[in-house]
N, C-alpha and C. Protein backbone atom coordinates (compact mmCIF):
# COMPACT_ATOMS: atom_id res chain seq x y z
N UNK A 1 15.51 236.20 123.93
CA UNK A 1 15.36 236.68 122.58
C UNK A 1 13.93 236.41 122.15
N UNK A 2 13.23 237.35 121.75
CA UNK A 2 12.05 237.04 121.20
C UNK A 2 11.98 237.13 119.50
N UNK A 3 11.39 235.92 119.22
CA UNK A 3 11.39 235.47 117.87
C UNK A 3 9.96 235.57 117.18
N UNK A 4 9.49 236.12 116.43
CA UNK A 4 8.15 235.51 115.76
C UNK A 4 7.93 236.69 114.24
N UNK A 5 7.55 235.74 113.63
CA UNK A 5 7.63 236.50 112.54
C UNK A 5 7.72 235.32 111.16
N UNK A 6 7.60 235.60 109.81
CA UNK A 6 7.27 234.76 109.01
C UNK A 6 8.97 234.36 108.53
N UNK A 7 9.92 234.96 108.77
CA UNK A 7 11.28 234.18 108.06
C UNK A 7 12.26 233.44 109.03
N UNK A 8 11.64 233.76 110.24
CA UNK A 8 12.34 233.15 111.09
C UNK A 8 11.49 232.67 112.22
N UNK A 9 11.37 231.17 113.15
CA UNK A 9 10.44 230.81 113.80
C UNK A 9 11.44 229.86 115.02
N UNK A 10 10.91 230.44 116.52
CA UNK A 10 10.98 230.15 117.43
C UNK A 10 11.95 228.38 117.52
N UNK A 11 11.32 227.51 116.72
CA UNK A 11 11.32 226.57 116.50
C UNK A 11 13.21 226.55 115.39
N UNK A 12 13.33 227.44 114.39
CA UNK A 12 14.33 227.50 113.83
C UNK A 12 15.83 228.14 114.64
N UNK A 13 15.22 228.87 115.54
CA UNK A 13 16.30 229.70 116.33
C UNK A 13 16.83 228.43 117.35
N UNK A 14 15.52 227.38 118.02
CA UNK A 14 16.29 226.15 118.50
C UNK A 14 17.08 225.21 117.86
N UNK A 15 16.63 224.92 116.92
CA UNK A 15 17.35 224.21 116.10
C UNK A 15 18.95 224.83 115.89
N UNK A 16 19.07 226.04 115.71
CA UNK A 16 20.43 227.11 115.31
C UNK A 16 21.26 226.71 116.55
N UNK A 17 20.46 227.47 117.63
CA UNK A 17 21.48 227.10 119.24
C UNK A 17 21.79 225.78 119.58
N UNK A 18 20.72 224.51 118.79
CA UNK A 18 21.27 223.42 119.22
C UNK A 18 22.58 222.60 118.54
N UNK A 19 22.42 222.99 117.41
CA UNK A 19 23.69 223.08 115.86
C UNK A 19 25.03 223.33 116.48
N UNK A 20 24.69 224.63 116.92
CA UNK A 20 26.25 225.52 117.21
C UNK A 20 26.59 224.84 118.57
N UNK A 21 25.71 224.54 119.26
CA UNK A 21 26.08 224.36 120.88
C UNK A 21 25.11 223.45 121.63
N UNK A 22 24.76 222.27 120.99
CA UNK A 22 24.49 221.03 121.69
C UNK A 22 24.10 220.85 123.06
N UNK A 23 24.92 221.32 123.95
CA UNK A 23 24.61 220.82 125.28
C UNK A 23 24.11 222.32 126.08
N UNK A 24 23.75 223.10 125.50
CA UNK A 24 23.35 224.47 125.90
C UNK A 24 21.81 224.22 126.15
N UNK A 25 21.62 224.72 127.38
CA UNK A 25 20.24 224.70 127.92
C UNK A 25 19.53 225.83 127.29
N UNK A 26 18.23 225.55 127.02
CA UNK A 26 17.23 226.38 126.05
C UNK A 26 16.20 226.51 126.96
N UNK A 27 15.18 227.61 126.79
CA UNK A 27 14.23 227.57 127.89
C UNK A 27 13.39 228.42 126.70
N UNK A 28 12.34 227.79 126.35
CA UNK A 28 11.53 228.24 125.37
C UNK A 28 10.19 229.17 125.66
N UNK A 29 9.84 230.24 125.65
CA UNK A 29 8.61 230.56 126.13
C UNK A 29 7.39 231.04 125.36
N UNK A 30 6.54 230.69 125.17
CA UNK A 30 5.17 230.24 123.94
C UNK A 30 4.13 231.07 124.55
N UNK A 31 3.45 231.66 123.48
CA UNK A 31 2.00 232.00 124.00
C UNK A 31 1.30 231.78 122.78
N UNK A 32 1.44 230.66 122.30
CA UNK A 32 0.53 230.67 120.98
C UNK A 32 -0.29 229.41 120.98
N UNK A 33 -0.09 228.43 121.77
CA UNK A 33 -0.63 226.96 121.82
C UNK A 33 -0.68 226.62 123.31
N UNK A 34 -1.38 225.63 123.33
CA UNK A 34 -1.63 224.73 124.61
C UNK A 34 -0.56 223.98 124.67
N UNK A 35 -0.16 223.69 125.85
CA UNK A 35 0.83 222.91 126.08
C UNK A 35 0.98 221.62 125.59
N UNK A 36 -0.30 221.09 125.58
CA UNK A 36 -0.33 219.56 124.71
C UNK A 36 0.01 219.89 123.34
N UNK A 37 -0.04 220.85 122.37
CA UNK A 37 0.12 221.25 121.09
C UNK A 37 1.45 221.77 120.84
N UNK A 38 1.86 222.28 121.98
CA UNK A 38 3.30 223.59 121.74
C UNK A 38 4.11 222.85 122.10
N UNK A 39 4.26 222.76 123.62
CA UNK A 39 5.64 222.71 124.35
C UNK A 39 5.80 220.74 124.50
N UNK A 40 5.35 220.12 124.37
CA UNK A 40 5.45 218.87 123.85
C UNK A 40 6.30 218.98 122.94
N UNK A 41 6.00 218.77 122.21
CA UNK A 41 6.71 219.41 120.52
C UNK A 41 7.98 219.95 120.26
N UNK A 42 8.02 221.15 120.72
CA UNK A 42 8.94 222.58 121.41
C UNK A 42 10.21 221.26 122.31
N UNK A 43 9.92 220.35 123.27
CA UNK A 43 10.63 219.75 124.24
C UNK A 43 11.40 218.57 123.14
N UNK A 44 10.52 218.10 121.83
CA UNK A 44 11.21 217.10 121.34
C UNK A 44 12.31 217.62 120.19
N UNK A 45 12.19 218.91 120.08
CA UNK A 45 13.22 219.65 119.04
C UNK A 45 14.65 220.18 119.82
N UNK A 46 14.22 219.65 121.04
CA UNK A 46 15.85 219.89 122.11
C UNK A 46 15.59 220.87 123.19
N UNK A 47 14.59 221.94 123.18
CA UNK A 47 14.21 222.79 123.93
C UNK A 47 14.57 222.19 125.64
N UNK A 48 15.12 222.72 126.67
CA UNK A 48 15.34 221.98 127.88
C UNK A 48 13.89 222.49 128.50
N UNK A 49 13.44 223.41 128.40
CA UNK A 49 12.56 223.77 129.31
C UNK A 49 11.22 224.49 128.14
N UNK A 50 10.37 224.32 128.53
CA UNK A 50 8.93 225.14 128.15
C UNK A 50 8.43 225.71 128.41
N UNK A 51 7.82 227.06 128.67
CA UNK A 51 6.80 227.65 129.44
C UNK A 51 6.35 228.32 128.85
N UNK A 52 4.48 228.74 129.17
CA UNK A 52 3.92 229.43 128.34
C UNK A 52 3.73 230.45 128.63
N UNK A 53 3.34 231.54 127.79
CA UNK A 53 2.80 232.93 128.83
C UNK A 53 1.33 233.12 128.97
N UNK A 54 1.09 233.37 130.08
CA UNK A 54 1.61 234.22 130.91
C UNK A 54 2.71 233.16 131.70
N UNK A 55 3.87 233.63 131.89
CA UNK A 55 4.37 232.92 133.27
C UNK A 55 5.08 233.67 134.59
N UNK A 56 5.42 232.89 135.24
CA UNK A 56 5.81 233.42 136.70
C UNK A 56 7.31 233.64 136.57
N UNK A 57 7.90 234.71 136.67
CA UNK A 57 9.11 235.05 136.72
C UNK A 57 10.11 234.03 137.79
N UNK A 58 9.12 233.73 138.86
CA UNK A 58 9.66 232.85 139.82
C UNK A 58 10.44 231.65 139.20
N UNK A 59 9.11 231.26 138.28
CA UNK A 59 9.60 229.68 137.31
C UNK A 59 11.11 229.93 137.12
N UNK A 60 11.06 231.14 135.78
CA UNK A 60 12.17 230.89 135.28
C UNK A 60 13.28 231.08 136.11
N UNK A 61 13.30 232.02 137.66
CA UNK A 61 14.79 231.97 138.34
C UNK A 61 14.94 230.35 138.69
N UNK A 62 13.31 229.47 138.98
CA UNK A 62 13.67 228.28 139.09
C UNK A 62 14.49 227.79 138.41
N UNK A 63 14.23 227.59 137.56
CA UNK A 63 15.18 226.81 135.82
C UNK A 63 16.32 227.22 135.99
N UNK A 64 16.87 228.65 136.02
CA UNK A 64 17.98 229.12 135.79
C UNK A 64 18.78 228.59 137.20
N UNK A 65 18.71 228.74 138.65
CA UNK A 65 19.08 228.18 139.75
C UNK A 65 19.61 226.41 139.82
N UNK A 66 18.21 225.80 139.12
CA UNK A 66 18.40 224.65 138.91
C UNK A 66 19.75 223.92 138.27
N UNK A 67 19.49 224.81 136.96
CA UNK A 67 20.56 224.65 135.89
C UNK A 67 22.27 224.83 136.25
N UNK A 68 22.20 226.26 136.90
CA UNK A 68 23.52 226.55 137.64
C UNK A 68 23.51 225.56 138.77
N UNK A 69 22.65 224.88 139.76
CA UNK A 69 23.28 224.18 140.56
C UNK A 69 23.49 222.54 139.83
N UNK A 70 23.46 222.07 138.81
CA UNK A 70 23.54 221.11 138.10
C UNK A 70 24.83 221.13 137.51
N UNK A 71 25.14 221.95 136.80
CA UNK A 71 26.36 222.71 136.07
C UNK A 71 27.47 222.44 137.17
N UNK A 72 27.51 223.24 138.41
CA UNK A 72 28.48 223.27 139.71
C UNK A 72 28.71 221.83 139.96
N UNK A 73 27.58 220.81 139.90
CA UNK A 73 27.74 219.44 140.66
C UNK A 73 28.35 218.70 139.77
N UNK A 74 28.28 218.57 138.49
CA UNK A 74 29.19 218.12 137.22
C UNK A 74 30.67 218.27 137.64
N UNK A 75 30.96 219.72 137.75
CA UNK A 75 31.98 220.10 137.81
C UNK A 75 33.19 219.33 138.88
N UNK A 76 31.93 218.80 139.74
CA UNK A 76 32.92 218.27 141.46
C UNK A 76 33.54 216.68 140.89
């Protein structure tokens, strides 16, 4: 979902998904700040993951692979 705009902010939409659904993995993606400024920040509001753009599509099947094989190992 891409968010940006003055009534609603990237930052508020995490906060929403973390409200309704707590243990739901978030994967946030920024092109507006440096990582020391953004995704720091972005990571302490619950965000599971950060990345900025430009990024590598690779990353995110990383994250998502990761996540599903984490999810499966819980389960055992």
């Amino acid at each position: 979902m891409a968010v940006r705009g003055e009534y609603l902010s990237g930052l508020q939409v995490l906060q929403d998904i973390k409200a309704s659904s707590p243990t739901a993995k978030v994967i946030l993606i920024t092109g507006f700040a440096t990582y020391a400024m953004d995704c720091e920040g972005i990571l302490e509001f619950g965000a599971s993951y950060c990345l900025q753009k430009p990024f590598d599509l690779a990353d995110v099947l990383k994250i998502v692979n990761w996540e599903i094989f984490q999810s499966q190992a819980t389960l055992v």
